[in-house]
N, C-alpha and C. Protein backbone atom coordinates (compact mmCIF):
# COMPACT_ATOMS: atom_id res chain seq x y z
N UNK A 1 24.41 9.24 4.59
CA UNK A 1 24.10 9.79 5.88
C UNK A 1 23.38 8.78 6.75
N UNK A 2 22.13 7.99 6.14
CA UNK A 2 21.37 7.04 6.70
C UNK A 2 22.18 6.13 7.37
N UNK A 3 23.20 5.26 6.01
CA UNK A 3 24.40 4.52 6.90
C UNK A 3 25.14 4.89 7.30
N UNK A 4 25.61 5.86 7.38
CA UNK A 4 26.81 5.97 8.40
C UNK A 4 26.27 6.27 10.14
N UNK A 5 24.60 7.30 10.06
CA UNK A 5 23.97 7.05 11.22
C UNK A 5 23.59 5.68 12.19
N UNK A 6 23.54 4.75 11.12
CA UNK A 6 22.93 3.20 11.10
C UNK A 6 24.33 2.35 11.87
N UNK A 7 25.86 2.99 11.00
CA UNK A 7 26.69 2.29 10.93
C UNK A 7 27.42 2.55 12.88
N UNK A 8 26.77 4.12 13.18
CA UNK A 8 27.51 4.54 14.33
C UNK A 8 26.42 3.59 15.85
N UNK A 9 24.95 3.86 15.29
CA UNK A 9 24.24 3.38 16.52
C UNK A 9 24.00 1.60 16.74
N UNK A 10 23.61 1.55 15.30
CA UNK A 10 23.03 -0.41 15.41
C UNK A 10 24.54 -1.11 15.24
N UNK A 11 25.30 -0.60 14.38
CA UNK A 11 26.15 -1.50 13.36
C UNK A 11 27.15 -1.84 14.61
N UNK A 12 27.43 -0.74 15.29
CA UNK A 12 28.49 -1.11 16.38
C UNK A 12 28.19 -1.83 17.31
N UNK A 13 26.65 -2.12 17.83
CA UNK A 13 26.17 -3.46 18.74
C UNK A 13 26.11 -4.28 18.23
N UNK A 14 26.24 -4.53 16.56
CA UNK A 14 26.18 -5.92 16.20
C UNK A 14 27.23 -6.30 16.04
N UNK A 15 28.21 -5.54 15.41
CA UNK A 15 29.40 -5.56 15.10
C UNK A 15 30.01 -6.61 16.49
N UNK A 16 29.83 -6.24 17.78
CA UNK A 16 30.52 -6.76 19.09
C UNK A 16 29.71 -7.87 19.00
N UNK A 17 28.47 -9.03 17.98
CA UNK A 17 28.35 -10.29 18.38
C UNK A 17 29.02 -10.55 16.79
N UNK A 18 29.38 -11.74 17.32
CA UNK A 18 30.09 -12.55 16.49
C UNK A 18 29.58 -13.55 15.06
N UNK A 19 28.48 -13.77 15.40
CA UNK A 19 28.10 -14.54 14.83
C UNK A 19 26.87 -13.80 14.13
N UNK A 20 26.83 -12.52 13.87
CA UNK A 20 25.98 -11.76 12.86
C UNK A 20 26.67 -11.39 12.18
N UNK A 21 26.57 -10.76 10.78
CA UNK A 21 27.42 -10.42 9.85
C UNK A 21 26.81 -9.26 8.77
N UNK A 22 26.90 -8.06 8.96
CA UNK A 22 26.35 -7.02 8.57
C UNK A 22 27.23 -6.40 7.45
N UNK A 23 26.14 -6.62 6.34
CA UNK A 23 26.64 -6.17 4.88
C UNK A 23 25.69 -5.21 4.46
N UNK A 24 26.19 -4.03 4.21
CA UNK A 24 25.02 -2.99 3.99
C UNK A 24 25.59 -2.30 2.45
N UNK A 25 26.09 -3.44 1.92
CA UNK A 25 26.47 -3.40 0.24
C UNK A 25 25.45 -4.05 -0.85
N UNK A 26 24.20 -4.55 -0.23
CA UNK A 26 23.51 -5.49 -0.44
C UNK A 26 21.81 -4.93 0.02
N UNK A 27 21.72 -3.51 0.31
CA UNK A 27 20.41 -3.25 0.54
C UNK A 27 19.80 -3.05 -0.91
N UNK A 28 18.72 -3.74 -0.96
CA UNK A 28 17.83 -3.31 -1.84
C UNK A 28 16.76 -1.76 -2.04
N UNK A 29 17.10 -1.28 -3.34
CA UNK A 29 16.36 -0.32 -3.63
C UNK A 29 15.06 -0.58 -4.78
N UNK A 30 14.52 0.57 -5.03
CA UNK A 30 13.82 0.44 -5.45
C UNK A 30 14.27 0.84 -7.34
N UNK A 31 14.25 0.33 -8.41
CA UNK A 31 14.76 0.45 -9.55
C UNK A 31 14.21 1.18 -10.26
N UNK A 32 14.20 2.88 -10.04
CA UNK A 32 12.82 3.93 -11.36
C UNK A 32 13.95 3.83 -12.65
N UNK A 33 14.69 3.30 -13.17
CA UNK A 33 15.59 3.07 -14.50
C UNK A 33 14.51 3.14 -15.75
N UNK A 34 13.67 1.87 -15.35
CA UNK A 34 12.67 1.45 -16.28
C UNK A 34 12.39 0.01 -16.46
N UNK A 35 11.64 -0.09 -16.71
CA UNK A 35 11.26 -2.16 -16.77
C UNK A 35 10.22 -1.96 -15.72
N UNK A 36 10.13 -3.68 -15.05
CA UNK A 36 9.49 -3.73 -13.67
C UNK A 36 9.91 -3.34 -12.84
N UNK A 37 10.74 -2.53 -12.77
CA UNK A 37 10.73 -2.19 -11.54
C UNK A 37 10.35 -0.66 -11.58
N UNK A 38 10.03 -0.03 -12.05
CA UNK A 38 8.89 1.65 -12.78
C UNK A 38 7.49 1.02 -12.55
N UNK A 39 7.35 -0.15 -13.47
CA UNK A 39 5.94 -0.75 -13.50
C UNK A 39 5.30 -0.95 -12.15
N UNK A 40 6.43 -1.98 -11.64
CA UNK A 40 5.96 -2.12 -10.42
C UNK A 40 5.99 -0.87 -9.12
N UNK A 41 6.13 -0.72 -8.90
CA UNK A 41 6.31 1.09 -8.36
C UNK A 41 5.30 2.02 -8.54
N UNK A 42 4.97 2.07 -10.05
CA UNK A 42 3.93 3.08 -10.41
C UNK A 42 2.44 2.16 -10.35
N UNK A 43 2.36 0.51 -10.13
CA UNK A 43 0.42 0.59 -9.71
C UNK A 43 0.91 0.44 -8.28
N UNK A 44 2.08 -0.28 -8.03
CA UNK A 44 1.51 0.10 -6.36
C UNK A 44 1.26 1.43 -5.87
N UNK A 45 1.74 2.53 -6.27
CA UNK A 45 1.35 4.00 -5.78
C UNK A 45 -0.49 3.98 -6.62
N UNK A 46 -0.41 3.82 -7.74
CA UNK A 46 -1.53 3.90 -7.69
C UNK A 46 -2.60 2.77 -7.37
N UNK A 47 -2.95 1.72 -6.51
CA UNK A 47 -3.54 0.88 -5.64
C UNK A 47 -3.19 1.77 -4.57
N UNK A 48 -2.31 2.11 -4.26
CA UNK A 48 -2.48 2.93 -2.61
C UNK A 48 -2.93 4.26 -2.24
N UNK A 49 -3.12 4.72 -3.83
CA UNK A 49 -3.98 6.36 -4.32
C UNK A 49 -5.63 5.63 -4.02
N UNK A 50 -5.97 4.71 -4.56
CA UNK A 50 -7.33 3.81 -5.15
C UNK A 50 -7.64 3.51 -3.68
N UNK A 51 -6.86 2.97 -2.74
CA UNK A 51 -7.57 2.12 -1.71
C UNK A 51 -7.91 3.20 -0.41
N UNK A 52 -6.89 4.27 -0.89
CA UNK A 52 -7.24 5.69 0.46
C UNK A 52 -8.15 6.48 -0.32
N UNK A 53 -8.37 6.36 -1.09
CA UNK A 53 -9.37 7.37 -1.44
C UNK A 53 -11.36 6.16 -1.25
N UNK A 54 -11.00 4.90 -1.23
CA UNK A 54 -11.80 4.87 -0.82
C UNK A 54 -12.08 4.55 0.68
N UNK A 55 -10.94 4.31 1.20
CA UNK A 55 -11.27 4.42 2.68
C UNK A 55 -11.45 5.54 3.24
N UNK A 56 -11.26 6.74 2.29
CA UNK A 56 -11.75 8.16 2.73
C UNK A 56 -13.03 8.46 2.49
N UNK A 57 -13.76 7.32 1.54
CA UNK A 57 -15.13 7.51 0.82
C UNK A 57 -16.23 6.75 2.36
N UNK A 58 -15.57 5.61 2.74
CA UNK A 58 -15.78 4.95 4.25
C UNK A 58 -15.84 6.13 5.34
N UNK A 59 -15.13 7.20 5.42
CA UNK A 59 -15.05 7.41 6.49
C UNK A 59 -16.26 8.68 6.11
N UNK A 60 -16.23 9.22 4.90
CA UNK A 60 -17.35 10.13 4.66
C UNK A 60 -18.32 9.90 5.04
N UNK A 61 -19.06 8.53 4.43
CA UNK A 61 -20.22 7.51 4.47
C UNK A 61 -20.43 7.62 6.03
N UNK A 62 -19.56 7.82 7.29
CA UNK A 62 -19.89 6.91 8.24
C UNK A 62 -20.10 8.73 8.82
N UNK A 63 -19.66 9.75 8.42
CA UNK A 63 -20.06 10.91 9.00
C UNK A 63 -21.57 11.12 8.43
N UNK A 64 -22.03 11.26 7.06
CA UNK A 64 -22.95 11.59 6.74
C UNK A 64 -24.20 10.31 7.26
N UNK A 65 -23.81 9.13 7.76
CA UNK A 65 -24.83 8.66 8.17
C UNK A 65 -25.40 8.94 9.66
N UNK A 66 -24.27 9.78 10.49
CA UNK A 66 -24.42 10.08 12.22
C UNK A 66 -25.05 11.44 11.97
N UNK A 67 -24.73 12.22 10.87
CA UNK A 67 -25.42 13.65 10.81
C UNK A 67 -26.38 13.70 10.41
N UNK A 68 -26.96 12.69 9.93
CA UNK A 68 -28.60 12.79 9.43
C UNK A 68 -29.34 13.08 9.74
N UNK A 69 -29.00 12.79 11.18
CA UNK A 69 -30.21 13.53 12.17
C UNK A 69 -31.38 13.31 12.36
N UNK A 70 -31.80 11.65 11.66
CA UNK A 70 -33.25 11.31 11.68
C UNK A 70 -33.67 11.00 10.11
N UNK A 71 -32.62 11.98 9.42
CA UNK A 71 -33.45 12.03 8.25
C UNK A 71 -33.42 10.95 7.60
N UNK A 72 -34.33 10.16 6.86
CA UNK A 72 -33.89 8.71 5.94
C UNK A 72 -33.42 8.76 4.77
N UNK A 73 -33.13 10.05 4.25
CA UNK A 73 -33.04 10.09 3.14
C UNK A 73 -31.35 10.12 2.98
N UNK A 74 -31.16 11.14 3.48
CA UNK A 74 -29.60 11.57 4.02
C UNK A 74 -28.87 10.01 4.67
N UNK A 75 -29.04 9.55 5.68
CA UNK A 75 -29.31 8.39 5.91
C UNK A 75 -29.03 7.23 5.21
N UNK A 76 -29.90 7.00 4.30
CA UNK A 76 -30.09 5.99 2.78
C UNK A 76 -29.23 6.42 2.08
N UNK A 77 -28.36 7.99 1.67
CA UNK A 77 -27.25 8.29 0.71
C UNK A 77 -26.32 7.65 1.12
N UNK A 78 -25.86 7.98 2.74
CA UNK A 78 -24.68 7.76 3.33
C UNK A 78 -24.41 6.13 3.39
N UNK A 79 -25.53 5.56 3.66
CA UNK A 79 -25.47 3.94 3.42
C UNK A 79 -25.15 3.50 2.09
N UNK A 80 -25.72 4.07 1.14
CA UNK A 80 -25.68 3.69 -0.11
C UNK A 80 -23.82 4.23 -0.63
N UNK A 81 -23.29 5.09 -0.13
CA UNK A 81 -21.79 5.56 -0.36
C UNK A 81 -20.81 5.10 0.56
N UNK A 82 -21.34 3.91 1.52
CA UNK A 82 -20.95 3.22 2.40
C UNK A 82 -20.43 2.23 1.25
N UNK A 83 -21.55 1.43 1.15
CA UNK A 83 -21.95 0.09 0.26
C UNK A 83 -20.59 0.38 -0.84
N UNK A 84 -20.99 1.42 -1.65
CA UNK A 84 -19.89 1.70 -2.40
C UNK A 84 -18.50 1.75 -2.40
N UNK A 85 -18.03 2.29 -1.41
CA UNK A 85 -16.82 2.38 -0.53
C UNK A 85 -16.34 1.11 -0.64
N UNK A 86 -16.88 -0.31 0.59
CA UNK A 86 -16.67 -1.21 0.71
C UNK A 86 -16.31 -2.24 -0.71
N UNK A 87 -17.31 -1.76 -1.94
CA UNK A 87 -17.13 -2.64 -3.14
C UNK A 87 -15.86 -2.14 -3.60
N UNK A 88 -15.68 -0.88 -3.10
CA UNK A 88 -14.40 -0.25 -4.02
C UNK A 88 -13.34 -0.69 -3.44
N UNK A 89 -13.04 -1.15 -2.35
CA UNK A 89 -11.69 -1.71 -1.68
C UNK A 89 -11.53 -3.03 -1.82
N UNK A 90 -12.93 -3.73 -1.67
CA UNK A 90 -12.73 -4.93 -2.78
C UNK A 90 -12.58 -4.61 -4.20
N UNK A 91 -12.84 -4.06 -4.82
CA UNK A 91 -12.62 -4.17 -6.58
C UNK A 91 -10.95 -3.81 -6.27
N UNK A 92 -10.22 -2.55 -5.91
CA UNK A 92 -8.67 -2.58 -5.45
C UNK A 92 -7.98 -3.75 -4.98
N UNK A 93 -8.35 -4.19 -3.53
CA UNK A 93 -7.45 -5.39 -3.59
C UNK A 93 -7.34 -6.46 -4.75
N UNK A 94 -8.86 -7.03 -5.13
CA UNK A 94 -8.66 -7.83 -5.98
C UNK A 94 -8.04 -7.76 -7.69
N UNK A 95 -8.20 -6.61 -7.62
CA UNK A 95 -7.81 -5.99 -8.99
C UNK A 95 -5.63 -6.54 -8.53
N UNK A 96 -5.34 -5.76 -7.68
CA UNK A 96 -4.11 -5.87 -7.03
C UNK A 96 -3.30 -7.27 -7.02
N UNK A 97 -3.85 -7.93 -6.42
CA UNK A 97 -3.41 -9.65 -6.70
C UNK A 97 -3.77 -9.88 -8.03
N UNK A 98 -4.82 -9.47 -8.49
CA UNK A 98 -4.80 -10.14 -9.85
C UNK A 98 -3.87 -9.78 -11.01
N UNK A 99 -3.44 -8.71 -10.81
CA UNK A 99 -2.01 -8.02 -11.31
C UNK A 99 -0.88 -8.70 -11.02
N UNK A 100 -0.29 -8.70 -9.50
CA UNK A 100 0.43 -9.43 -9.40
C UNK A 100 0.54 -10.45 -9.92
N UNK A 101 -0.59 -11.42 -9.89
CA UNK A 101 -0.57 -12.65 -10.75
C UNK A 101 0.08 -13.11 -11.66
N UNK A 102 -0.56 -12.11 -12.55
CA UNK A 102 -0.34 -11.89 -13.81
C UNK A 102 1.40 -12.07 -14.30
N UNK A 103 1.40 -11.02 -13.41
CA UNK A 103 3.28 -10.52 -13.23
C UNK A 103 3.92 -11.31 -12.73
N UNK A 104 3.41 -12.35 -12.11
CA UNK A 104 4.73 -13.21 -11.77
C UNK A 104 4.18 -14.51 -12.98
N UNK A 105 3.25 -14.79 -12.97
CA UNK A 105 2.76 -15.50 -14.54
C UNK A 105 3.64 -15.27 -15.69
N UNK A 106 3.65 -14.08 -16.10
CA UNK A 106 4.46 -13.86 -17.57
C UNK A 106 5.92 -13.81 -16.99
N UNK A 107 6.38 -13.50 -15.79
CA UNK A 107 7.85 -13.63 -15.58
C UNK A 107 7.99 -14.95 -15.57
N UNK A 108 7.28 -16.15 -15.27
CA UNK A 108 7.88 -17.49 -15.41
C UNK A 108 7.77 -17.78 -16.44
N UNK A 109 7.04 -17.38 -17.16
CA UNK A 109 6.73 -17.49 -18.44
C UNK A 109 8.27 -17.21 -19.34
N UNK A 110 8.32 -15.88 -19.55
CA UNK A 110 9.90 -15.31 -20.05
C UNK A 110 10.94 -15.81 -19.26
């Protein structure tokens, strides 16, 4: 359905230049079969579970520090679950590349 929508609106303006050449026998998917390509699939969903949940922990932090209302204590939590937040999107990304790493490491490897 996608291509044949694709094939009626884009494919027919490219189709009229000459010198592009549109092969849509050749799109890449994503492989859930099994191997790397499951592996890879299943941490990127979970790095992108990990990195919104703490940019949701950021956005908590930044309400509970405007509602404090004076208070320092409330205040000092929200900073302190700030702080946290921020380490946690660093510990995700870096955790993330360092995976990748890894993964293209042992694939040159094999």
């Amino acid at each position: 359905m996608i291509i044949k929508l694709f094939n009626l609106t884009i494919g027919r303006a490219l189709a009229a230049e000459d010198s592009i050449k549109l092969d849509l026998n050749n799109i890449k998917t994503i492989d859930l079969s099994g191997g790397a390509g499951l592996q890879g699939s299943v941490t990127s969903l979970i790095f992108a579970f990990l990195a919104a949940t703490a940019f949701i922990g950021i956005i908590y932090s930044g309400v509970m520090m405007i509602t404090a209302g004076g208070d320092a204590t409330k205040f000092a939590a929200g900073k302190k679950n700030l702080i946290w937040s921020i380490i946690g999107i660093i510990v995700v990304v870096l955790s993330y590349f360092i995976i990748k790493f890894m993964y293209s490491l042992i694939g040159a490897i094999l």
